[in-house]
PDB file of N, CA and C in Angstrom:
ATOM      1  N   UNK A   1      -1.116  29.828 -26.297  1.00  0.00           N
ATOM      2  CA  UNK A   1      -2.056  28.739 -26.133  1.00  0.00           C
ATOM      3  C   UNK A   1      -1.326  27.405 -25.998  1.00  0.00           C
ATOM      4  N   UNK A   2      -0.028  27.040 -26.883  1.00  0.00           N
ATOM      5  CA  UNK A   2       0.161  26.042 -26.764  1.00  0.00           C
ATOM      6  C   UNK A   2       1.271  26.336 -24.972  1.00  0.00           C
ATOM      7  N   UNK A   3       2.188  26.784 -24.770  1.00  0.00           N
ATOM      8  CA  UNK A   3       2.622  26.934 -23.577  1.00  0.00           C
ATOM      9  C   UNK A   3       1.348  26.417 -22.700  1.00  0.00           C
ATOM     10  N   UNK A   4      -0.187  27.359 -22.363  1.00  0.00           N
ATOM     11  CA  UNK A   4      -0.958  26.802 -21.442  1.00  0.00           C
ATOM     12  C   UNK A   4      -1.278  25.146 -21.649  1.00  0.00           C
ATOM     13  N   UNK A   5      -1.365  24.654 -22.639  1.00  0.00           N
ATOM     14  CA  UNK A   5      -1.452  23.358 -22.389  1.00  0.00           C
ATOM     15  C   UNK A   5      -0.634  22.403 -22.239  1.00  0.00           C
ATOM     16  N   UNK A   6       0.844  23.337 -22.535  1.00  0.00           N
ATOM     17  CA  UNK A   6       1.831  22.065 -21.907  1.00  0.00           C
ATOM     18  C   UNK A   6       1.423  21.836 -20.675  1.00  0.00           C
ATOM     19  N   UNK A   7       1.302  23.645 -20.215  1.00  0.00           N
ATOM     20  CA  UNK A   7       1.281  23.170 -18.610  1.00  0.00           C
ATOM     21  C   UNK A   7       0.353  22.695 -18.213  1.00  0.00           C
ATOM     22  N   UNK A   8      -0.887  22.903 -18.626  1.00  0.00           N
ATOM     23  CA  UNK A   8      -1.963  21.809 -18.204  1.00  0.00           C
ATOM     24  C   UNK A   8      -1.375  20.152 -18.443  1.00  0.00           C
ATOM     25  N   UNK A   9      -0.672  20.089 -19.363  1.00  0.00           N
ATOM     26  CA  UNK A   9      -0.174  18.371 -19.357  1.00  0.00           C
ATOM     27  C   UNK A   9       0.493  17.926 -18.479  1.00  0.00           C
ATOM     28  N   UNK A  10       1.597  18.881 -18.681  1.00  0.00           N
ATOM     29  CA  UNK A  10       2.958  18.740 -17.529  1.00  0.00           C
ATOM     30  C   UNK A  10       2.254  18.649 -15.961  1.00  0.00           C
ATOM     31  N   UNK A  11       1.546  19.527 -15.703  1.00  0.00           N
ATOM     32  CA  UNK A  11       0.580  19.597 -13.878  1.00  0.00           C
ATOM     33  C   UNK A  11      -0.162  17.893 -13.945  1.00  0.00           C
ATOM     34  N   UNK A  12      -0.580  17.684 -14.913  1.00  0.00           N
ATOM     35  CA  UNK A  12      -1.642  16.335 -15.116  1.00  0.00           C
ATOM     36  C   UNK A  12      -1.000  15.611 -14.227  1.00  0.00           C
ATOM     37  N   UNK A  13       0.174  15.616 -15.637  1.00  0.00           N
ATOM     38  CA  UNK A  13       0.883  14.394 -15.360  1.00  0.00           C
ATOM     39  C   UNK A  13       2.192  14.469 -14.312  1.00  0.00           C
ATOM     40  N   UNK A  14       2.166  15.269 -13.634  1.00  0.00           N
ATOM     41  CA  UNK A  14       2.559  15.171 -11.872  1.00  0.00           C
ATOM     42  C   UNK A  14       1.608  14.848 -11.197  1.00  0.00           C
ATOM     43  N   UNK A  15       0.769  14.981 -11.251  1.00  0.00           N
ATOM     44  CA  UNK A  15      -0.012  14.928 -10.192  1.00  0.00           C
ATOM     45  C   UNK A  15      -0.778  13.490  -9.527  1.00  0.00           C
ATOM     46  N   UNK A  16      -0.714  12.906 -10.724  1.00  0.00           N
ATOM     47  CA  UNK A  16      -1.940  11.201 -11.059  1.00  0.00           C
ATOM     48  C   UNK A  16      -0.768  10.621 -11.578  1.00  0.00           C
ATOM     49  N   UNK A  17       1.182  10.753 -11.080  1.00  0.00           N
ATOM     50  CA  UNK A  17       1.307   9.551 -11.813  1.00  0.00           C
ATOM     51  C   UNK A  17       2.392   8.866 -10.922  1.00  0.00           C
ATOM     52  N   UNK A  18       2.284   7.930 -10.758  1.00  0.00           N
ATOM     53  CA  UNK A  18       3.269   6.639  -9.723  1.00  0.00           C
ATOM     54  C   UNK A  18       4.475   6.360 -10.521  1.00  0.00           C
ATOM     55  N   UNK A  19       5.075   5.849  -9.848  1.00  0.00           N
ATOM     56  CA  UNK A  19       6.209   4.763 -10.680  1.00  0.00           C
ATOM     57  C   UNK A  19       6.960   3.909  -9.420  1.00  0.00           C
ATOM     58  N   UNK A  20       6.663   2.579  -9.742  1.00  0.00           N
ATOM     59  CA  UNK A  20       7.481   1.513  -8.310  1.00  0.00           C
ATOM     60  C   UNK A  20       8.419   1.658  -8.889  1.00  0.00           C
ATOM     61  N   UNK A  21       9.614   2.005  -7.828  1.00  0.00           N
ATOM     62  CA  UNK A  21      10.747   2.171  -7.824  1.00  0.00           C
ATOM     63  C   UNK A  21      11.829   1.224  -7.612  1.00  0.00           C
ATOM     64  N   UNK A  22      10.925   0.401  -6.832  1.00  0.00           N
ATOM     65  CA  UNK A  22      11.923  -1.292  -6.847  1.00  0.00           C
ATOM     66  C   UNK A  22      11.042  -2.589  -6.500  1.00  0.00           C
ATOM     67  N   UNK A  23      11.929  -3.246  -6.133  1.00  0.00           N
ATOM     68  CA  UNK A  23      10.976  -4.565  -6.440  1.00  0.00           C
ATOM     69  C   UNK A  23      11.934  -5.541  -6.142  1.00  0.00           C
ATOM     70  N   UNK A  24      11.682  -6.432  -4.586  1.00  0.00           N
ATOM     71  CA  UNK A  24      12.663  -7.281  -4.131  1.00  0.00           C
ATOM     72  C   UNK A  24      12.062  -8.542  -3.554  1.00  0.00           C
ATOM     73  N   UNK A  25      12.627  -9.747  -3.935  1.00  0.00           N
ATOM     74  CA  UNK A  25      12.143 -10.844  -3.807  1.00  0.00           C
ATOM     75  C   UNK A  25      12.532 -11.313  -2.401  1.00  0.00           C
ATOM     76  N   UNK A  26      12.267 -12.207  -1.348  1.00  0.00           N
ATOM     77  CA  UNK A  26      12.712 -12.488  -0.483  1.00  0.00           C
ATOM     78  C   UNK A  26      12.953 -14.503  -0.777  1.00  0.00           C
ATOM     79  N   UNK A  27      13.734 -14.720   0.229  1.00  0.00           N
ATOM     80  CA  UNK A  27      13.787 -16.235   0.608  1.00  0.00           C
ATOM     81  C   UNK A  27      12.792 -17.250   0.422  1.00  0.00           C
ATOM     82  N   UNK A  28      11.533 -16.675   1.209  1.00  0.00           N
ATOM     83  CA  UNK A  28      10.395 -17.273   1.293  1.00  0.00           C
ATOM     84  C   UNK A  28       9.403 -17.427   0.167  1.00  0.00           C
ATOM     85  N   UNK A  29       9.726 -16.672  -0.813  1.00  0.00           N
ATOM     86  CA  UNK A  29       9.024 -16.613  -2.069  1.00  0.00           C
ATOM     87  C   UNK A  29       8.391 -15.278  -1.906  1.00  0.00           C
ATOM     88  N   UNK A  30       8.444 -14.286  -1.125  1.00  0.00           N
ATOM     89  CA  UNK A  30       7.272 -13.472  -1.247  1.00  0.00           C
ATOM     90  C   UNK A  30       8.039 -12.055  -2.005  1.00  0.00           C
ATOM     91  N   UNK A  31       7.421 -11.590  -2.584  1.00  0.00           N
ATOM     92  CA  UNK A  31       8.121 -10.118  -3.297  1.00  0.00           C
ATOM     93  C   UNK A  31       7.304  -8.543  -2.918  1.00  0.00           C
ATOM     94  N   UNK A  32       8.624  -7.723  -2.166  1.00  0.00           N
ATOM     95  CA  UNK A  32       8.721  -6.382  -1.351  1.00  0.00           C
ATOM     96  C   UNK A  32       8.335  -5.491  -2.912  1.00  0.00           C
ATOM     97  N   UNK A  33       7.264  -5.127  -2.714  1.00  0.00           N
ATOM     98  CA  UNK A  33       7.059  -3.726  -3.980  1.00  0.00           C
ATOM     99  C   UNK A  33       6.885  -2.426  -3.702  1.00  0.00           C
ATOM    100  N   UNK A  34       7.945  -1.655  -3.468  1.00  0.00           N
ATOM    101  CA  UNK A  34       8.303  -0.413  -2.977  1.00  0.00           C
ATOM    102  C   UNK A  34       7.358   0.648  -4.376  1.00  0.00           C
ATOM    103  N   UNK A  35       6.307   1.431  -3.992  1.00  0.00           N
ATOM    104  CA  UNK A  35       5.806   2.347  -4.848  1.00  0.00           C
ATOM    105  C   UNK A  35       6.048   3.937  -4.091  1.00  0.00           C
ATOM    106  N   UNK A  36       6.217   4.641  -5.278  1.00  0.00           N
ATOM    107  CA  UNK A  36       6.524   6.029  -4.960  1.00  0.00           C
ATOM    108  C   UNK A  36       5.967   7.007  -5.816  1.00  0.00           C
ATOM    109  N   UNK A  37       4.821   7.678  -5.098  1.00  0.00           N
ATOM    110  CA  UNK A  37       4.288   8.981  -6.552  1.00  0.00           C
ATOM    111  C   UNK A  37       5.257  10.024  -6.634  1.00  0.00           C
ATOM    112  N   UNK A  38       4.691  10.196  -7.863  1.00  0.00           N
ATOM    113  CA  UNK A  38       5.258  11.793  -8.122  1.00  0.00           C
ATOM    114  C   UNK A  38       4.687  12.676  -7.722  1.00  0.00           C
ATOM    115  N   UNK A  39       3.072  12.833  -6.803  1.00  0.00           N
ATOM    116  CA  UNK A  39       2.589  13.703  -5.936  1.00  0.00           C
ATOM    117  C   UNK A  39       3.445  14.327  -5.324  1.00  0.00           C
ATOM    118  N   UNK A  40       3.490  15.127  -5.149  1.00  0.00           N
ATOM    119  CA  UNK A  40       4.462  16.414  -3.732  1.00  0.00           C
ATOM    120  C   UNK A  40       5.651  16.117  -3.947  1.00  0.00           C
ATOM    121  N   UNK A  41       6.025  15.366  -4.755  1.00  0.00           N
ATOM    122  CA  UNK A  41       7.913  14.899  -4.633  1.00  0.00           C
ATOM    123  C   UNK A  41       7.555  13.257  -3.525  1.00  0.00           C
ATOM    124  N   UNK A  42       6.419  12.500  -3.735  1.00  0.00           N
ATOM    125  CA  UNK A  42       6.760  11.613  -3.091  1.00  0.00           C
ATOM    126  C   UNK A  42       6.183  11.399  -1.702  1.00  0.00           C
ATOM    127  N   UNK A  43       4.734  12.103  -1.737  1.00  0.00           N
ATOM    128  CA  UNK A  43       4.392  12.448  -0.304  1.00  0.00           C
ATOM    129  C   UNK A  43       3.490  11.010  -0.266  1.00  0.00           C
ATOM    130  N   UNK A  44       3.057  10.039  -0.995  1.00  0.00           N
ATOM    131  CA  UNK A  44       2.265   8.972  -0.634  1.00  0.00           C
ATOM    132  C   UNK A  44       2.756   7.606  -1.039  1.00  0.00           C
ATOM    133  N   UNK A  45       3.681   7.535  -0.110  1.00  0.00           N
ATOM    134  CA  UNK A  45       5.142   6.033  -0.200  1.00  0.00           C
ATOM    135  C   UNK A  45       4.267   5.203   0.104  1.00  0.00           C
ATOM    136  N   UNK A  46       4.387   4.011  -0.352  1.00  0.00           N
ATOM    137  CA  UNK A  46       3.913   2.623   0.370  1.00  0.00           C
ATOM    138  C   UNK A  46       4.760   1.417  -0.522  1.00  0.00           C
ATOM    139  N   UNK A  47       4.859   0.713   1.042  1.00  0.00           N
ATOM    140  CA  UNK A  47       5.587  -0.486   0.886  1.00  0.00           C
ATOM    141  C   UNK A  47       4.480  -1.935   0.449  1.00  0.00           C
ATOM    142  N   UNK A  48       4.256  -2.835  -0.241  1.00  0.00           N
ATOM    143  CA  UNK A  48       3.479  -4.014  -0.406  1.00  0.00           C
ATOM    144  C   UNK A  48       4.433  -5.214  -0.244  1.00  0.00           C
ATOM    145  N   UNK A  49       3.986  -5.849   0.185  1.00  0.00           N
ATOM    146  CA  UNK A  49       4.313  -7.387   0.842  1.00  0.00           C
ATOM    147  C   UNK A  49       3.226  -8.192  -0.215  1.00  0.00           C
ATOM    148  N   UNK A  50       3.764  -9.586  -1.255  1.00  0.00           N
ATOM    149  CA  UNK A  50       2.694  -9.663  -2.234  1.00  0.00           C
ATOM    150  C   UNK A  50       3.479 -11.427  -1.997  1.00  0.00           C
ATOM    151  N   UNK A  51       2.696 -12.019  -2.754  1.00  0.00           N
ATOM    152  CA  UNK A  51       3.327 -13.589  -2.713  1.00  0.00           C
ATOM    153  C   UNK A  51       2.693 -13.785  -4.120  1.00  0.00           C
ATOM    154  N   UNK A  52       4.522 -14.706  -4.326  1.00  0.00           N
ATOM    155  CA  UNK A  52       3.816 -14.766  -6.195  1.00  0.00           C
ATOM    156  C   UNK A  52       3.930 -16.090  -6.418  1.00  0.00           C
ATOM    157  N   UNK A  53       2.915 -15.877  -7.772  1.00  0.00           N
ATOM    158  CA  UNK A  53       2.470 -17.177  -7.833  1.00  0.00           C
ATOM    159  C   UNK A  53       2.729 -17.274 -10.011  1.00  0.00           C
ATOM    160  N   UNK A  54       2.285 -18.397 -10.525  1.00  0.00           N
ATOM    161  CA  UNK A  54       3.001 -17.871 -11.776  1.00  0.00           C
ATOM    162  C   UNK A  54       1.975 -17.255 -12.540  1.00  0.00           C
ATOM    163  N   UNK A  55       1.329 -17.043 -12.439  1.00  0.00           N
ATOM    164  CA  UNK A  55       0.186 -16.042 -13.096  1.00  0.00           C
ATOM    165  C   UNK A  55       0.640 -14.467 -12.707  1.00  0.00           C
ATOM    166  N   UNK A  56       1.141 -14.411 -11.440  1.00  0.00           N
ATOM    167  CA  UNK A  56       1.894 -12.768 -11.534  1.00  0.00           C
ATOM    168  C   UNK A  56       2.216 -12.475  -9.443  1.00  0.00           C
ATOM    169  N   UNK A  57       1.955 -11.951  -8.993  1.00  0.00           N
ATOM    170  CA  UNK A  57       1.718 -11.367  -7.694  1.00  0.00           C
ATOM    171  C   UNK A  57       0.002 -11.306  -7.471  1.00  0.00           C
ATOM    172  N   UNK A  58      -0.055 -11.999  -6.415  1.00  0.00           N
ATOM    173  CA  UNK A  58      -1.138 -12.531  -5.491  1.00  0.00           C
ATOM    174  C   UNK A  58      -1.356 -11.969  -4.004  1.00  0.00           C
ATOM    175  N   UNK A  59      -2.503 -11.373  -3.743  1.00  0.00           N
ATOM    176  CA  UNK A  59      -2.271 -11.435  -2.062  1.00  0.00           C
ATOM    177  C   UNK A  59      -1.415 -10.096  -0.963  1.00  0.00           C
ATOM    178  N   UNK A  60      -1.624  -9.176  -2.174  1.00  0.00           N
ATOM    179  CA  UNK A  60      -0.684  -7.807  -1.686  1.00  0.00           C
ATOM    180  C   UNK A  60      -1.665  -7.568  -0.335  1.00  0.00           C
ATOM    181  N   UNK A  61      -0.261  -7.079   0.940  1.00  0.00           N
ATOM    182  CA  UNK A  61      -0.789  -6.689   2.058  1.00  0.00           C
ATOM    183  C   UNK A  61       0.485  -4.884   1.496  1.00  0.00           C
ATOM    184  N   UNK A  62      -0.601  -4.065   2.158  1.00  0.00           N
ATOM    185  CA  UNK A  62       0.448  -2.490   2.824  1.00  0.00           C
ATOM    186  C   UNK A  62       0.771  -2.935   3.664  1.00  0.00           C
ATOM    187  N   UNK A  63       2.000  -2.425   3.988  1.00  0.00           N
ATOM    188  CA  UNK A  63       2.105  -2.236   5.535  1.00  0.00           C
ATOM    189  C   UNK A  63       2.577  -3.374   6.366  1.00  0.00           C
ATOM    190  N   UNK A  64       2.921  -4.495   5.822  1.00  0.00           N
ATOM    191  CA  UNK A  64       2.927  -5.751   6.552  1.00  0.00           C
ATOM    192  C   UNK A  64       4.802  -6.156   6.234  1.00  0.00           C
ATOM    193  N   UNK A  65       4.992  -6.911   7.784  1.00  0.00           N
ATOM    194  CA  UNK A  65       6.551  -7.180   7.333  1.00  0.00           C
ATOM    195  C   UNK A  65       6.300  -8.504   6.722  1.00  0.00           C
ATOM    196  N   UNK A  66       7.583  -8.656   5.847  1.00  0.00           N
ATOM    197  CA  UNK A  66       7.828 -10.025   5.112  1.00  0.00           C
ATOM    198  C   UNK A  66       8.428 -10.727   5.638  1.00  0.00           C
TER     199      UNK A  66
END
């Protein structure tokens, strides 16, 4: 019983969980936020283009060059 619920934990928590992997500021002020799931080994990448402001990051585009 306890084995089945590791693996019910362990599957969970592959499945529903992200982690940004980097995080790069540019010239212009705007900051590149590279995210990567742990789905499939990584099958749903996306890049954000965000402009910060001092309350935190403002204004996230996908997909957009900086």
């Amino acid at each position: 019983m306890k084995r089945l619920m590791g693996l019910c934990l362990a599957i969970g928590m592959g499945a529903g969980a992200c982690a940004y992997s980097g995080v790069a500021v540019t010239a212009d002020g705007k900051a590149v936020v590279a995210r990567n799931d742990s789905l499939l080994f990584g099958l749903l990448r996306a890049v954000y283009v965000c402009n910060v402001t001092p309350t935190g990051l403002a204004n996230c585009a996908a997909g957009t060059a900086p």
